[in-house]
Protein backbone atom coordinates (compact mmCIF):
# COMPACT_ATOMS: atom_id res chain seq x y z
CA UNK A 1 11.53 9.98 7.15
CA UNK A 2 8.89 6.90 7.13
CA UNK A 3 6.38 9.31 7.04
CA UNK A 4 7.64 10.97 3.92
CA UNK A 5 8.52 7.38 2.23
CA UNK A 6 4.58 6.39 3.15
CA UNK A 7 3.37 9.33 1.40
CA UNK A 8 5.61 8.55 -1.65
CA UNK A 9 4.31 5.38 -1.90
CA UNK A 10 0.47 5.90 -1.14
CA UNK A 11 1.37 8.52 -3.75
CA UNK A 12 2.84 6.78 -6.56
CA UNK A 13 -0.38 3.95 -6.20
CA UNK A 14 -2.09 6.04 -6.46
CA UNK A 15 -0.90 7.44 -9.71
CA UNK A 16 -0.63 3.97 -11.24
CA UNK A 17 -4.35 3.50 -10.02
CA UNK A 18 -5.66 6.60 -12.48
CA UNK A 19 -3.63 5.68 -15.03
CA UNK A 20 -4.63 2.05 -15.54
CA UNK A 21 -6.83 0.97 -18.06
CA UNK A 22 -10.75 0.42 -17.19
CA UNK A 23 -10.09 -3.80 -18.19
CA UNK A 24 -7.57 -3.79 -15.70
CA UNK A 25 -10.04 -4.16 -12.48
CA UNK A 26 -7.59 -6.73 -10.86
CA UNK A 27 -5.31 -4.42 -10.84
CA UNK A 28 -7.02 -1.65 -9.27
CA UNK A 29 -8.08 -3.64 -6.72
CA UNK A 30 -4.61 -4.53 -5.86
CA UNK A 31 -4.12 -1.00 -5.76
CA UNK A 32 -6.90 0.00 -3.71
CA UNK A 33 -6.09 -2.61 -0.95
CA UNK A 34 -2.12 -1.94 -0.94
CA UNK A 35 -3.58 2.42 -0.50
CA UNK A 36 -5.78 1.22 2.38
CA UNK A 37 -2.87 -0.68 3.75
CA UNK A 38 -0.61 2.16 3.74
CA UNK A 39 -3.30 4.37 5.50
CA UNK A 40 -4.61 2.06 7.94
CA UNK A 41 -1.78 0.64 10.19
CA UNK A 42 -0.33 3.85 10.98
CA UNK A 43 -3.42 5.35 11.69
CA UNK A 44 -4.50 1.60 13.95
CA UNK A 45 -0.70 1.80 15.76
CA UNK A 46 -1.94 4.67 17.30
CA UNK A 47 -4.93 2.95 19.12
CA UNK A 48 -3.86 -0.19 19.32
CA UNK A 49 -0.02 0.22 20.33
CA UNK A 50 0.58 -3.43 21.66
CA UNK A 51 -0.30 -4.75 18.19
CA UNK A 52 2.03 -2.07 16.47
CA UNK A 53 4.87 -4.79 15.33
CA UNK A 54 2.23 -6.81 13.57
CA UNK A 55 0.64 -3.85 11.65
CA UNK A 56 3.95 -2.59 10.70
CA UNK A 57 4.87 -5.88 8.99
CA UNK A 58 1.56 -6.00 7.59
CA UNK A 59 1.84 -3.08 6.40
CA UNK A 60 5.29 -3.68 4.69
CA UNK A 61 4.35 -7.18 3.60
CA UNK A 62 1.23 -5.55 1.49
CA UNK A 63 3.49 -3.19 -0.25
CA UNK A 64 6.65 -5.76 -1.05
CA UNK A 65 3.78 -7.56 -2.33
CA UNK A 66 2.49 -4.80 -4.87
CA UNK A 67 6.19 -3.78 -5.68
CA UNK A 68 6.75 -7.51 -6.92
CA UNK A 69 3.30 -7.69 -8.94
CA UNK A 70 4.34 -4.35 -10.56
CA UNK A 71 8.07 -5.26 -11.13
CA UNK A 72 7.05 -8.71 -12.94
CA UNK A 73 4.22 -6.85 -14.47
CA UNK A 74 6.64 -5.12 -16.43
């Protein structure tokens, strides 16, 4: 199941990231960074297992981060 909700979210960035506007280059960015964040501590658990807790929160701490840019955003 976090698999499937990683995908979704990776996903739906991605989405906003092709629909933005070319001015909006902050926000891509954003975008770009919270993408490699979803991709990159999953794949990094897998080497480096006895930082795994840190990644994860990472990880989650990137994309609260872009949820609350987008929700005051709009």
């Amino acid at each position: 199941m976090a698999t499937a909700i990683g995908f979704a979210f990776a996903f739906g960035v991605l989405v906003l990231f092709f629909q933005r506007q070319s001015g909006e280059s902050a926000a891509k960015t954003i975008d770009v960074v919270a993408i490699l964040a979803a991709a990159f501590p999953p794949l990094s658990m897998l080497v480096w297992q006895e930082v795994y807790g840190v990644l994860q929160r990472g990880m989650f701490g990137m994309s609260y981060l872009w949820y609350a840019r987008e929700a005051i955003r709009l």
